[in-house]
PDB file of N, CA and C in Angstrom:
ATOM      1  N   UNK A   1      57.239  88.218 103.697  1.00  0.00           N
ATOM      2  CA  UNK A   1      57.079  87.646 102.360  1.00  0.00           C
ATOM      3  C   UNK A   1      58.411  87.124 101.843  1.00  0.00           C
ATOM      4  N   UNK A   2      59.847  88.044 101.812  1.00  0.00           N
ATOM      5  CA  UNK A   2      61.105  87.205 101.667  1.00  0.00           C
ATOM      6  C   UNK A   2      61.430  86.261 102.340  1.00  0.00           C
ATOM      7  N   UNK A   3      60.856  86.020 103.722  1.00  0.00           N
ATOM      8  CA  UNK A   3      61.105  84.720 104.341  1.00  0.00           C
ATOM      9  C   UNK A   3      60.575  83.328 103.696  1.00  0.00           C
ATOM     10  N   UNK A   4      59.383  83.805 103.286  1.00  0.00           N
ATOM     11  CA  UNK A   4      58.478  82.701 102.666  1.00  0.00           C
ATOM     12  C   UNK A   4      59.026  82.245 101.612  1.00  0.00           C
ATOM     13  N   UNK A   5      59.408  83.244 100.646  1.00  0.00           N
ATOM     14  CA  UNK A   5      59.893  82.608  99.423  1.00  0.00           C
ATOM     15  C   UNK A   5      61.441  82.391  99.627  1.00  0.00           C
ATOM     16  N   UNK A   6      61.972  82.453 100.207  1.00  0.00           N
ATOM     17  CA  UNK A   6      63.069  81.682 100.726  1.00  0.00           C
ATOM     18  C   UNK A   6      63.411  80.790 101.298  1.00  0.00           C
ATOM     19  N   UNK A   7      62.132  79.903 102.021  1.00  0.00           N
ATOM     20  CA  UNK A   7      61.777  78.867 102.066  1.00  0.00           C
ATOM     21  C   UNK A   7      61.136  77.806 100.836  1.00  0.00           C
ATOM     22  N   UNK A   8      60.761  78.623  99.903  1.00  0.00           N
ATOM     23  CA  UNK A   8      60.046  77.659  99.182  1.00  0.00           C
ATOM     24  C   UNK A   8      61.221  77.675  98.276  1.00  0.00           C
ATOM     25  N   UNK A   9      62.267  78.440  98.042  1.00  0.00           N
ATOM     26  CA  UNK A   9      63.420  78.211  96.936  1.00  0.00           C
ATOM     27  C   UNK A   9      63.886  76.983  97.678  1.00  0.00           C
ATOM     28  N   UNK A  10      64.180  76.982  98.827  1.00  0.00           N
ATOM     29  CA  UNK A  10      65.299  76.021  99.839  1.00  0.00           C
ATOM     30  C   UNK A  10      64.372  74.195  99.527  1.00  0.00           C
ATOM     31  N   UNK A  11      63.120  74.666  99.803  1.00  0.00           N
ATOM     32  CA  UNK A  11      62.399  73.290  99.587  1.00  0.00           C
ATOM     33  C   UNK A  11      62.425  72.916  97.784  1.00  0.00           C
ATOM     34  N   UNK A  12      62.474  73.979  97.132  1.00  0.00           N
ATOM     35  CA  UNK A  12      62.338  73.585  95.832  1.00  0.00           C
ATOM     36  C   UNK A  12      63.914  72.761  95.194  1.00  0.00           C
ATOM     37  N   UNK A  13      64.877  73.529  95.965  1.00  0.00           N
ATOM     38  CA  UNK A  13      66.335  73.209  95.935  1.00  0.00           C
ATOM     39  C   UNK A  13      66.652  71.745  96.148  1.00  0.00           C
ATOM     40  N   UNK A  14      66.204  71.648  97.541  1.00  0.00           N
ATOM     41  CA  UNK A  14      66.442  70.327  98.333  1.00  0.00           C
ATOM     42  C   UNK A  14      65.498  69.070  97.466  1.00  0.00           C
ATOM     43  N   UNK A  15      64.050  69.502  97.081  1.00  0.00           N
ATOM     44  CA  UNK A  15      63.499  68.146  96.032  1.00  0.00           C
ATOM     45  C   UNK A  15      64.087  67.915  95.242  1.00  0.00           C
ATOM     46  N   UNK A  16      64.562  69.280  94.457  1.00  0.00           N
ATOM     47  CA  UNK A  16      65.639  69.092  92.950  1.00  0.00           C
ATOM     48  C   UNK A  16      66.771  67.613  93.144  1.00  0.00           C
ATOM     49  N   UNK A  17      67.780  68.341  94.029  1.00  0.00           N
ATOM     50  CA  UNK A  17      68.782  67.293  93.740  1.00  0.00           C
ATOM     51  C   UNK A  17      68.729  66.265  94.888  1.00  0.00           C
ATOM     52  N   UNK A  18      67.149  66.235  95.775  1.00  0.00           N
ATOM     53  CA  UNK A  18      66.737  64.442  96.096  1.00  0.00           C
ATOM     54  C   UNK A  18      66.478  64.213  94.819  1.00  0.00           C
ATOM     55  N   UNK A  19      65.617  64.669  93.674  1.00  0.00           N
ATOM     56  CA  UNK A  19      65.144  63.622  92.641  1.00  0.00           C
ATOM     57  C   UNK A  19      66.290  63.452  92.146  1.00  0.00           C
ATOM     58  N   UNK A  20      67.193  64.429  91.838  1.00  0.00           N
ATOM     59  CA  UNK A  20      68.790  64.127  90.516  1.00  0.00           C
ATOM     60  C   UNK A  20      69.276  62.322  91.294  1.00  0.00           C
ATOM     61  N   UNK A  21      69.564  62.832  92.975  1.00  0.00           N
ATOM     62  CA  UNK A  21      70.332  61.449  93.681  1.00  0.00           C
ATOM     63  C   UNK A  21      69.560  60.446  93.176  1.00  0.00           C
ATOM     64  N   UNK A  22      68.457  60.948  93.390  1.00  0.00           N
ATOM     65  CA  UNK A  22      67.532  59.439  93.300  1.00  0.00           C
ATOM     66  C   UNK A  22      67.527  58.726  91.914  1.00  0.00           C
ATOM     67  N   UNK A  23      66.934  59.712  91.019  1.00  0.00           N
ATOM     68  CA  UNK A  23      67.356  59.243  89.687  1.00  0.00           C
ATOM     69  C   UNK A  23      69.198  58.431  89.009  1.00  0.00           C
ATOM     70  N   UNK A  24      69.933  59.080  89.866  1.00  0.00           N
ATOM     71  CA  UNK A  24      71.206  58.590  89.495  1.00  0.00           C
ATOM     72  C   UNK A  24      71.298  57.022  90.226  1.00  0.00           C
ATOM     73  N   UNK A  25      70.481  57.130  91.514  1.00  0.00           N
ATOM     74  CA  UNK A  25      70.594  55.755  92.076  1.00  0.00           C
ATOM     75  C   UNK A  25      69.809  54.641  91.555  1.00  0.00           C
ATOM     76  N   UNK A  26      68.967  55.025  90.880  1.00  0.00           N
ATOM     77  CA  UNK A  26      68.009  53.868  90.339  1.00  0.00           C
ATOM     78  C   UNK A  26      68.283  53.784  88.543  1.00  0.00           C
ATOM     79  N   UNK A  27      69.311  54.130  88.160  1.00  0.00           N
ATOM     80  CA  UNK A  27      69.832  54.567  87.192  1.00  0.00           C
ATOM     81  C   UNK A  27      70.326  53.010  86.003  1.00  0.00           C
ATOM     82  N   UNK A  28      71.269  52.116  87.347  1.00  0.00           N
ATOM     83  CA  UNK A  28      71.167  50.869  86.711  1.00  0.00           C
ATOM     84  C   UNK A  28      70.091  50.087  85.923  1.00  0.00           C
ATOM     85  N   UNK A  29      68.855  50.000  87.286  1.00  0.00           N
ATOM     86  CA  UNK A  29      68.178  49.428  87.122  1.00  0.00           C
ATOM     87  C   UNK A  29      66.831  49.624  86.418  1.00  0.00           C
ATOM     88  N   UNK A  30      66.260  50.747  86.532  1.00  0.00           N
ATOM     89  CA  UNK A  30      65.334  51.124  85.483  1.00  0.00           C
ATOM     90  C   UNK A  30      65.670  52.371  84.669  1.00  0.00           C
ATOM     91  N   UNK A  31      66.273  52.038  83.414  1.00  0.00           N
ATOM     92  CA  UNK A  31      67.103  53.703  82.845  1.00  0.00           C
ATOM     93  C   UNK A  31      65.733  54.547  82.531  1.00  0.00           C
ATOM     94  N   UNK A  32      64.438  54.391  81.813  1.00  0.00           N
ATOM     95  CA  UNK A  32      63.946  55.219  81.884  1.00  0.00           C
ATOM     96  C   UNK A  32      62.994  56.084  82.722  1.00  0.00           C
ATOM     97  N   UNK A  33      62.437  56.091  83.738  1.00  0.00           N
ATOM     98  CA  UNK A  33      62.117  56.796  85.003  1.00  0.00           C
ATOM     99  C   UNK A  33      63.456  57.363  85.428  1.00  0.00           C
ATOM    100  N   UNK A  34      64.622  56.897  85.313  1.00  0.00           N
ATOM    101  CA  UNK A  34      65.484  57.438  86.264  1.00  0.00           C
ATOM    102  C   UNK A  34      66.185  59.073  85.399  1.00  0.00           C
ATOM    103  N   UNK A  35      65.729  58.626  84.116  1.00  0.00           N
ATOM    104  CA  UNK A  35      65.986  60.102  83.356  1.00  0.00           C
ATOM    105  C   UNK A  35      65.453  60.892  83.563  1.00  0.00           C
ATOM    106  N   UNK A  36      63.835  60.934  84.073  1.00  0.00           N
ATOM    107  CA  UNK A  36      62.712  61.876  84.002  1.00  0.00           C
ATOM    108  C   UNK A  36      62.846  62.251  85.550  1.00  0.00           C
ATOM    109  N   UNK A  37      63.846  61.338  86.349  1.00  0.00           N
ATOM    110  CA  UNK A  37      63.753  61.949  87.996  1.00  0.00           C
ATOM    111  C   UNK A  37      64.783  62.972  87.738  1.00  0.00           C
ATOM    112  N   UNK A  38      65.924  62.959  86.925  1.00  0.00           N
ATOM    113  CA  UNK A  38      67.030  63.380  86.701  1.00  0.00           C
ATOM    114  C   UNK A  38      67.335  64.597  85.711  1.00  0.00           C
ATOM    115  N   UNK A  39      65.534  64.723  84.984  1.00  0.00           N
ATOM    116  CA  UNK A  39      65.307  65.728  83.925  1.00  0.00           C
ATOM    117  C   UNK A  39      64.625  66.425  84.601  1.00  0.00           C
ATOM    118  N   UNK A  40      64.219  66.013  85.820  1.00  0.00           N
ATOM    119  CA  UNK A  40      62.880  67.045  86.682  1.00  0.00           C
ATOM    120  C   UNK A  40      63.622  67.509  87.474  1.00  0.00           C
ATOM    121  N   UNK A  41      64.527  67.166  88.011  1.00  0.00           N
ATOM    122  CA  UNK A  41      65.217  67.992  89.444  1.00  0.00           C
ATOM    123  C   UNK A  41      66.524  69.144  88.974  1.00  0.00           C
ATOM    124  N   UNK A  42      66.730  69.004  87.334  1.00  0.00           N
ATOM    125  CA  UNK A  42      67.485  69.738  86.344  1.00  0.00           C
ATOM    126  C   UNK A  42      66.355  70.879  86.333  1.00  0.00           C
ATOM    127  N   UNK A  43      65.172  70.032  85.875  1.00  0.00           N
ATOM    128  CA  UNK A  43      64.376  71.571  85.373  1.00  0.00           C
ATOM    129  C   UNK A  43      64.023  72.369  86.601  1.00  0.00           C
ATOM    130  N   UNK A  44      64.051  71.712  87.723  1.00  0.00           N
ATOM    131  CA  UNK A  44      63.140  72.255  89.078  1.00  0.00           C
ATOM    132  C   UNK A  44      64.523  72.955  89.973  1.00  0.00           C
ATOM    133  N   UNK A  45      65.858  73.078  89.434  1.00  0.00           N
ATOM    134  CA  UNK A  45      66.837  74.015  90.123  1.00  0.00           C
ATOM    135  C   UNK A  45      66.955  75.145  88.511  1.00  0.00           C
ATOM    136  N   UNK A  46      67.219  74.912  87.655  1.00  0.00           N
ATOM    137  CA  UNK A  46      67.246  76.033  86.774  1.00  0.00           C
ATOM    138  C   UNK A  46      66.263  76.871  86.373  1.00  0.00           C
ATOM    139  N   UNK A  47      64.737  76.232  86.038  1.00  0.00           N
ATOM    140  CA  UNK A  47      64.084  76.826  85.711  1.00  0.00           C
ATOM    141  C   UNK A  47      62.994  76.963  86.794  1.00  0.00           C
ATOM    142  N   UNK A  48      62.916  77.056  87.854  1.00  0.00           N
ATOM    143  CA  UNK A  48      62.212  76.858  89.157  1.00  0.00           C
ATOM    144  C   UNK A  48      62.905  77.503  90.350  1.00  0.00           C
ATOM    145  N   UNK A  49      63.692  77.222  91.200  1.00  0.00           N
ATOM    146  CA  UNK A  49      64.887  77.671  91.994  1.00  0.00           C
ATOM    147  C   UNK A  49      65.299  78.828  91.484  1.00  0.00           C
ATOM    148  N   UNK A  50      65.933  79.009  90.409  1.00  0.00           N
ATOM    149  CA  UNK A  50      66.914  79.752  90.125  1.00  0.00           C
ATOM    150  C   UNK A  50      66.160  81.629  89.732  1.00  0.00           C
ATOM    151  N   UNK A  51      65.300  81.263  88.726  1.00  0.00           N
ATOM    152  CA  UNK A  51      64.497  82.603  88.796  1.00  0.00           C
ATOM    153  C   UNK A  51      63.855  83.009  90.270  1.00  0.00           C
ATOM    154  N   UNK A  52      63.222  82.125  90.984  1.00  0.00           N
ATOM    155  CA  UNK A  52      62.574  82.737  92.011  1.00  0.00           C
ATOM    156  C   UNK A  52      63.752  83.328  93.070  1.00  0.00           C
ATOM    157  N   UNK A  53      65.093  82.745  93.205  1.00  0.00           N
ATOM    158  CA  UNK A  53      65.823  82.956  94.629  1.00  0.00           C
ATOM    159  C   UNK A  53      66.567  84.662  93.250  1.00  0.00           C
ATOM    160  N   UNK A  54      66.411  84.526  92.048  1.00  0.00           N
ATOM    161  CA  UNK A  54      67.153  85.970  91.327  1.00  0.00           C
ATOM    162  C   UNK A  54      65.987  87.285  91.914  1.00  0.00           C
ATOM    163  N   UNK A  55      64.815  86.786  91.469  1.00  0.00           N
ATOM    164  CA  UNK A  55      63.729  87.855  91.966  1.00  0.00           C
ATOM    165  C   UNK A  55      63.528  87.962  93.226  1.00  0.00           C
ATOM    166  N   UNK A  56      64.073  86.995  94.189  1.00  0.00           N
ATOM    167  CA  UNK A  56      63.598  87.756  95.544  1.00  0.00           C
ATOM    168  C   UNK A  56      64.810  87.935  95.842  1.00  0.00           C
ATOM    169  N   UNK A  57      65.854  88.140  95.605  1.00  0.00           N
ATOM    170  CA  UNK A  57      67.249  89.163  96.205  1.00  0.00           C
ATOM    171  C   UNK A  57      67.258  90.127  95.311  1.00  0.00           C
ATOM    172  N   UNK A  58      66.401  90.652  93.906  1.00  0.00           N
ATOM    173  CA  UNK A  58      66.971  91.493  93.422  1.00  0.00           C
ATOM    174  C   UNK A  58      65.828  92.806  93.409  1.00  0.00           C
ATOM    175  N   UNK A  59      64.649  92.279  94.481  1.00  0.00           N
ATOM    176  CA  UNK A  59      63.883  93.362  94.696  1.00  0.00           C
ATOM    177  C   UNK A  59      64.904  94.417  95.468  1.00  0.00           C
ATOM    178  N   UNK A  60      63.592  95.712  95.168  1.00  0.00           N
ATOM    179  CA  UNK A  60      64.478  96.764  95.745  1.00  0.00           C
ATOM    180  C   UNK A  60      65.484  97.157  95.268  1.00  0.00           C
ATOM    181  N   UNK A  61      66.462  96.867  94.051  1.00  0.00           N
ATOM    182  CA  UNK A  61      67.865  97.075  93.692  1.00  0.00           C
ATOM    183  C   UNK A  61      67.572  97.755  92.474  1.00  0.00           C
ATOM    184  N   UNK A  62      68.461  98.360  92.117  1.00  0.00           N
ATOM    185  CA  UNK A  62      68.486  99.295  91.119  1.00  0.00           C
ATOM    186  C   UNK A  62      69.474  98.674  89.843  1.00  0.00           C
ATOM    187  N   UNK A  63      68.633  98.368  88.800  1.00  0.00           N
ATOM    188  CA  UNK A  63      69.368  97.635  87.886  1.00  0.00           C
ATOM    189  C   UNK A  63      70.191  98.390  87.211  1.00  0.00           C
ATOM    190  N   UNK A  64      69.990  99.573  86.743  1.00  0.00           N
ATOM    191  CA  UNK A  64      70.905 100.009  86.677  1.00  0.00           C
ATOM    192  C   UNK A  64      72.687 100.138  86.651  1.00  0.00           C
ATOM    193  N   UNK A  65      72.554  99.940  87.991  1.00  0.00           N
ATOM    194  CA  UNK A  65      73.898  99.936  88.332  1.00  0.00           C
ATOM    195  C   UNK A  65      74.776  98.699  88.223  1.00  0.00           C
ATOM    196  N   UNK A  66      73.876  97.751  87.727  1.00  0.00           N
ATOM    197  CA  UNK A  66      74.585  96.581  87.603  1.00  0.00           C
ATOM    198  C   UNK A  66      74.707  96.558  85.833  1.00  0.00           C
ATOM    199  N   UNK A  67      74.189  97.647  85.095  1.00  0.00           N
ATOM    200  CA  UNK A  67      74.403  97.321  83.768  1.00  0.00           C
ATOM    201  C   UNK A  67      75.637  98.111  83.543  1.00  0.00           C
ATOM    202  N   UNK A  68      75.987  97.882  82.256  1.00  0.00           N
ATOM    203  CA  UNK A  68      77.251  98.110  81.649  1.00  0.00           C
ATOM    204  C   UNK A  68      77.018  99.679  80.269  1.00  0.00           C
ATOM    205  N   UNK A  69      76.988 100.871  81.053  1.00  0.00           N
ATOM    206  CA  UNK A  69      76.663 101.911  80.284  1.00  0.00           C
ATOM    207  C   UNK A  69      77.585 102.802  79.741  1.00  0.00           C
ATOM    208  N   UNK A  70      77.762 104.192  79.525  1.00  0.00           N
ATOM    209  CA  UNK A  70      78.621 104.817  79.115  1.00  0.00           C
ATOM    210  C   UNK A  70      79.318 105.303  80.719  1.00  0.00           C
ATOM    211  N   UNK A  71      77.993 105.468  81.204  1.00  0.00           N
ATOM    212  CA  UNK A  71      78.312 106.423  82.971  1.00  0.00           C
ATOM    213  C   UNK A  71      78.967 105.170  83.390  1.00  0.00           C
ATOM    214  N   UNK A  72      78.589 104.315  84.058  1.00  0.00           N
ATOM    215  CA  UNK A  72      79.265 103.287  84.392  1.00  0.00           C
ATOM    216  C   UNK A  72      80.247 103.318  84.196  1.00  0.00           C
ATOM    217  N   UNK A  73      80.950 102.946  82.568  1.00  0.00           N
ATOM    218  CA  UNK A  73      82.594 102.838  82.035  1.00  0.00           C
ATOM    219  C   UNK A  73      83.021 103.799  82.436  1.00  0.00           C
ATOM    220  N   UNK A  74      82.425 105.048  82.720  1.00  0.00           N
ATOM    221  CA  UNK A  74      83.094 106.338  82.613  1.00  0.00           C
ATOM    222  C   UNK A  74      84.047 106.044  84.226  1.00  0.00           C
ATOM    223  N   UNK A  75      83.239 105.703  85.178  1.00  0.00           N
ATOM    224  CA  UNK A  75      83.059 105.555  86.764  1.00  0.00           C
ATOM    225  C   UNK A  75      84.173 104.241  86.725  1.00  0.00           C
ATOM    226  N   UNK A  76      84.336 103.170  86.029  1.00  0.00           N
ATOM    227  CA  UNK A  76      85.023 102.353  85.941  1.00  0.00           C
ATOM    228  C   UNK A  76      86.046 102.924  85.602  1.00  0.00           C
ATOM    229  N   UNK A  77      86.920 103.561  84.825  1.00  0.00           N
ATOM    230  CA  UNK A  77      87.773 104.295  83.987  1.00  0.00           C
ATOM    231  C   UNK A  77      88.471 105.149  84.819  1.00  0.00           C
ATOM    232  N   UNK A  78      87.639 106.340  85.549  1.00  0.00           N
ATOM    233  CA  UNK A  78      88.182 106.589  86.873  1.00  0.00           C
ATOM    234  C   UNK A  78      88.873 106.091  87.715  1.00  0.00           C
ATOM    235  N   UNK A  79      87.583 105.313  88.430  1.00  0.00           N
ATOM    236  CA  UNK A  79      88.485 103.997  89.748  1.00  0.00           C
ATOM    237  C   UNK A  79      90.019 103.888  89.421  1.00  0.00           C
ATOM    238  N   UNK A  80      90.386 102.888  88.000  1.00  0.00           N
ATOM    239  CA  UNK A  80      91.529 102.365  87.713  1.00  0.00           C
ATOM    240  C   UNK A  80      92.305 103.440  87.508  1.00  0.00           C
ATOM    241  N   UNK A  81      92.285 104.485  86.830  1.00  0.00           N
ATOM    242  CA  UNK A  81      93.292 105.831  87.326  1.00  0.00           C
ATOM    243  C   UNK A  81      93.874 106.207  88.772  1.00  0.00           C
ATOM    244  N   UNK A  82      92.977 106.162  89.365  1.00  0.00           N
ATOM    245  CA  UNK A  82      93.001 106.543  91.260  1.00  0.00           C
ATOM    246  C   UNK A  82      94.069 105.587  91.563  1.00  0.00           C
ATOM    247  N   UNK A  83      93.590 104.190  91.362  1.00  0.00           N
ATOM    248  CA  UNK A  83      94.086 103.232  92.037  1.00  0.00           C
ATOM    249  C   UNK A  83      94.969 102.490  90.771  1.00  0.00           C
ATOM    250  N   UNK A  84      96.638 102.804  90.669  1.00  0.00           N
ATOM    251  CA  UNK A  84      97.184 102.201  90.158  1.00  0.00           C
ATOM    252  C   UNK A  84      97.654 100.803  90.547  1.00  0.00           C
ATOM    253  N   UNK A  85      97.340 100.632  91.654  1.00  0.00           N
ATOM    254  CA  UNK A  85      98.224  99.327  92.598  1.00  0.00           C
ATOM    255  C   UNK A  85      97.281  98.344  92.138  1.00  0.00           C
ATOM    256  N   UNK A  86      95.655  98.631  91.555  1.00  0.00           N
ATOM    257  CA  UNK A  86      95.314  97.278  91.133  1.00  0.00           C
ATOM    258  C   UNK A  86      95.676  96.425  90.161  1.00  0.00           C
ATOM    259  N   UNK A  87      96.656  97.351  89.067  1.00  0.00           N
ATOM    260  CA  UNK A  87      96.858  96.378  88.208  1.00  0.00           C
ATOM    261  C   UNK A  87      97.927  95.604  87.868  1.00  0.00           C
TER     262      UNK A  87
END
């Protein structure tokens, strides 16, 4: 199933910025179609691409640990004590 949808991010990716090129290339000559190729391949990597390739790498993971808590700072706060040479 991660293979699959890692294919369909890659195909969703690759239409995106063919339509952006395309729209920028036909850009002279007909300005309005070339906005809507150029507004679709915007919406089809941010709002299309971008959630699906976040949800399929962030199955399985524990969000948690990527938030910013008291335990966390505490664990952060540590580290930089231990290790003076990082700063």
């Amino acid at each position: 199933m991660k293979i699959i949808v890692r294919y369909i991010v890659l195909l969703v990716v690759i239409a995106s910025l063919a339509s952006i090129i395309y729209g920028l290339t036909i850009e002279e000559n007909e300005p309005v179609p070339a906005q809507k190729f150029i507004g679709g391949g915007t919406v089809g990597l941010f709002l299309v691409a971008m959630p699906l390739f976040l949800f399929n790498e962030s199955k399985g993971k524990n969000m948690k640990d990527y938030m910013l808590t008291k335990e966390n700072i505490k664990k952060m706060q540590n580290i930089d004590r231990k290790n003076p040479d990082t700063q």
